[in-house]
N, C-alpha and C. Protein backbone atom coordinates (compact mmCIF):
# COMPACT_ATOMS: atom_id res chain seq x y z
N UNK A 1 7.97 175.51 -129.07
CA UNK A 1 6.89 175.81 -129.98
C UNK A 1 5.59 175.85 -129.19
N UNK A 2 4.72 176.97 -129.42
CA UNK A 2 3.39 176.93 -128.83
C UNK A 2 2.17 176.19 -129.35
N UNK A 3 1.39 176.29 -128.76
CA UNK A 3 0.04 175.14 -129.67
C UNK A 3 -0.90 175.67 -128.94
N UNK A 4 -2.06 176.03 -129.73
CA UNK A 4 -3.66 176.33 -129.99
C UNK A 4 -4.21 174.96 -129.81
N UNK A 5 -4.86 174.72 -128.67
CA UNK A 5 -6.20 173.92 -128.67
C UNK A 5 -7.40 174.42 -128.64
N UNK A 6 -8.40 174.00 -129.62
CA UNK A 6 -9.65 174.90 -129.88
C UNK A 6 -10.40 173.78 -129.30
N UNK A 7 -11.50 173.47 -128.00
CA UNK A 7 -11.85 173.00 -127.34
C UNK A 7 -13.24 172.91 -127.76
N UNK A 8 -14.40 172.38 -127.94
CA UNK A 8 -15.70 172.60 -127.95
C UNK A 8 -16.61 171.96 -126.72
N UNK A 9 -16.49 172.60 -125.45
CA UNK A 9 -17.43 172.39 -124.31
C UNK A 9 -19.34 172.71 -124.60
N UNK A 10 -19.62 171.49 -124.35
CA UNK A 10 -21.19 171.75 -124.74
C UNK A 10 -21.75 173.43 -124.58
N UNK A 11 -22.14 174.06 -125.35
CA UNK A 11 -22.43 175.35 -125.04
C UNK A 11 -21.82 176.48 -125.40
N UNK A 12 -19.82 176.27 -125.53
CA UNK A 12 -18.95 177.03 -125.55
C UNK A 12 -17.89 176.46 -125.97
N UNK A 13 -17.23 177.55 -126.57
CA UNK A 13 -15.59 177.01 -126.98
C UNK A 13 -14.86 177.35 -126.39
N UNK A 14 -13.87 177.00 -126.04
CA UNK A 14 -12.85 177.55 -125.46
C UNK A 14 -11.41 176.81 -125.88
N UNK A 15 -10.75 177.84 -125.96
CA UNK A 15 -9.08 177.91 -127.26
C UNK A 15 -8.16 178.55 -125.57
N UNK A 16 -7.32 176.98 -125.92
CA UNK A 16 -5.87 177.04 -124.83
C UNK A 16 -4.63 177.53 -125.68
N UNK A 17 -3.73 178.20 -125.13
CA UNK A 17 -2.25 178.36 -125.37
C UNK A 17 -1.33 177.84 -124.33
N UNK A 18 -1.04 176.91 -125.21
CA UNK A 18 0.54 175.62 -124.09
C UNK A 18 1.51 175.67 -125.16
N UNK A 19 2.30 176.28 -124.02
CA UNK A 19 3.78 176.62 -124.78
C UNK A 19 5.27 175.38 -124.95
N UNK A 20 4.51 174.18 -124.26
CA UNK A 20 5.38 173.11 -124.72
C UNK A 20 4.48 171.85 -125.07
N UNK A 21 4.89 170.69 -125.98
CA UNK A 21 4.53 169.87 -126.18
C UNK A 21 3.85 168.77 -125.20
N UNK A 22 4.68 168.66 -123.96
CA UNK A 22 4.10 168.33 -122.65
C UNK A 22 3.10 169.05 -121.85
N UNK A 23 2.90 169.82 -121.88
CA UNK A 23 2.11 170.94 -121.97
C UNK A 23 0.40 170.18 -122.68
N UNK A 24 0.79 170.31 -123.86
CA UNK A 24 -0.31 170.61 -124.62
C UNK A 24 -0.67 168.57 -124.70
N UNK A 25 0.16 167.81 -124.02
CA UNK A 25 -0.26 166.56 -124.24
C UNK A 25 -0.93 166.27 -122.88
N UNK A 26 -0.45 166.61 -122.19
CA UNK A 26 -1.51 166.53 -120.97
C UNK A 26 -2.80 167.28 -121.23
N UNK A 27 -2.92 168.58 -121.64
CA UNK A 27 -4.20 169.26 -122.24
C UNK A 27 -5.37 168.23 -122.73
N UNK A 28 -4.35 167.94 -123.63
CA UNK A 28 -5.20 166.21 -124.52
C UNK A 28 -5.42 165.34 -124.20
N UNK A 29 -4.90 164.78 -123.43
CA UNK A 29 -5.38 163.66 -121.85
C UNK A 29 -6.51 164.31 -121.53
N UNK A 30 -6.30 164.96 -120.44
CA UNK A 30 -7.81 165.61 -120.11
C UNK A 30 -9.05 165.64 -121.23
N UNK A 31 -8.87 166.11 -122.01
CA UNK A 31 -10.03 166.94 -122.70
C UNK A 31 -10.62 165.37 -123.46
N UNK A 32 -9.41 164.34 -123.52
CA UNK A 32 -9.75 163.19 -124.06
C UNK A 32 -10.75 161.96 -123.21
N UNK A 33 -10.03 162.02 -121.62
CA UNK A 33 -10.39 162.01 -120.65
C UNK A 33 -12.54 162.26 -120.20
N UNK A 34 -12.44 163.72 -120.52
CA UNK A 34 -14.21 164.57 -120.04
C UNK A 34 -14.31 164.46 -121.48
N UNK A 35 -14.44 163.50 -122.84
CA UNK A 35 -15.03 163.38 -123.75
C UNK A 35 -15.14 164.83 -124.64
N UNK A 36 -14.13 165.44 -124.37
CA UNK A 36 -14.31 166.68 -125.32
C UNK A 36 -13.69 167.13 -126.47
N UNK A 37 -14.73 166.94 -127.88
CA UNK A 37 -14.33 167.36 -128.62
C UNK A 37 -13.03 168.64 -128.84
N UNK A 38 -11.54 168.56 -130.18
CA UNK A 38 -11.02 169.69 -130.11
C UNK A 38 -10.34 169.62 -131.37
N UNK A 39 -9.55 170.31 -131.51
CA UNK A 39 -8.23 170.66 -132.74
C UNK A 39 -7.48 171.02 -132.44
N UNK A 40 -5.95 170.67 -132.77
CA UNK A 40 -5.12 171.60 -131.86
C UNK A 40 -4.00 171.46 -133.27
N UNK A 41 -3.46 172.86 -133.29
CA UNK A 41 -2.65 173.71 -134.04
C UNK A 41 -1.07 173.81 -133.60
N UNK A 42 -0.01 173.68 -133.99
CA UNK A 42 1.06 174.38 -133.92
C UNK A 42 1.25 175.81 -134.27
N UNK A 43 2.56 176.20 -133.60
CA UNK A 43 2.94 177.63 -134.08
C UNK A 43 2.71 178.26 -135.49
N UNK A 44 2.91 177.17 -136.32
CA UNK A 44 2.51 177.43 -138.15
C UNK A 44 1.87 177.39 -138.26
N UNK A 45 0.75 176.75 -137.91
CA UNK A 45 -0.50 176.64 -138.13
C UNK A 45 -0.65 175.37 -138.41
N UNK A 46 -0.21 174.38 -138.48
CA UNK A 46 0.18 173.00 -138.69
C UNK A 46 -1.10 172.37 -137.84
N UNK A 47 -1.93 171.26 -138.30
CA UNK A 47 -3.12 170.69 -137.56
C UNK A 47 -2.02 169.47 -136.69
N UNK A 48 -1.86 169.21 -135.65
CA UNK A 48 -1.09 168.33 -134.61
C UNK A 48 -2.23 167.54 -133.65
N UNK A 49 -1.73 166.05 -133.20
CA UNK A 49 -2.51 165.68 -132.68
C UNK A 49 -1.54 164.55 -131.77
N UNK A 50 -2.00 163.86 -130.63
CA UNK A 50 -1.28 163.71 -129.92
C UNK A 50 -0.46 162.61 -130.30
N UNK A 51 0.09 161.66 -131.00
CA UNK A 51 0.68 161.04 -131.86
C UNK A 51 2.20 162.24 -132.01
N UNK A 52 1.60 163.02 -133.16
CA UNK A 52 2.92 164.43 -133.05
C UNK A 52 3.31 164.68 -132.33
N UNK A 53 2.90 165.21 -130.94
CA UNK A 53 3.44 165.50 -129.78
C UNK A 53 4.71 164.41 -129.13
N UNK A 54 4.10 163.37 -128.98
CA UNK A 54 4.95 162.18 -128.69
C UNK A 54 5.93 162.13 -129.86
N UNK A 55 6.11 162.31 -130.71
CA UNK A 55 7.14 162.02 -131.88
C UNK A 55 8.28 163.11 -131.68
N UNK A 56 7.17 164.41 -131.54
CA UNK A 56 8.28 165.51 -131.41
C UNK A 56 8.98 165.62 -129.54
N UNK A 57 8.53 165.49 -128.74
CA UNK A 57 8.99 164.89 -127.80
C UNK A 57 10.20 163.67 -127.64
N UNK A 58 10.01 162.85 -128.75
CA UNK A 58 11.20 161.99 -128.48
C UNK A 58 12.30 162.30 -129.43
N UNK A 59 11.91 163.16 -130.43
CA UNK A 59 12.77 163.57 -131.59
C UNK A 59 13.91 164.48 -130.45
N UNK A 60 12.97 165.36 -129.60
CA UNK A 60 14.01 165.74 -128.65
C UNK A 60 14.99 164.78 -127.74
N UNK A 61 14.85 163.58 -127.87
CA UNK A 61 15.67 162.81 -127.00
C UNK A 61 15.48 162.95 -125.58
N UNK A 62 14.03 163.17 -125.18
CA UNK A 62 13.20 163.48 -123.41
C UNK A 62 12.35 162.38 -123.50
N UNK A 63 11.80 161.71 -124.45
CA UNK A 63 10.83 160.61 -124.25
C UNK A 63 11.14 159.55 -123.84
């Protein structure tokens, strides 16, 4: 499943596409990391946050 992070860098936005959950949880480290506001979306459009990621990650039996 892919995921939309909509990023808000002082000045600018900027929207990532990470095509795995590991992926998009490291994204969130970082951005959590340099204090940067974001939202991040699943393939449905589903609002996900890094909590989900980790759930759906172990639901796969990889965590």
């Amino acid at each position: 499943m892919t995921y939309r992070i909509s990023a808000r860098y002082p000045g600018r936005g900027v929207t990532f596409t990470l095509a795995t959950e590991e992926e998009a949880l490291a994204k969130c480290d970082e951005l959590v990391a340099d204090g940067i506001d974001f939202d991040m979306t699943d393939s449905q459009g589903a609002r996900v946050d890094e909590v989900d990621l980790e759930e759906r990650i172990e639901a796969r039996g990889e965590g």
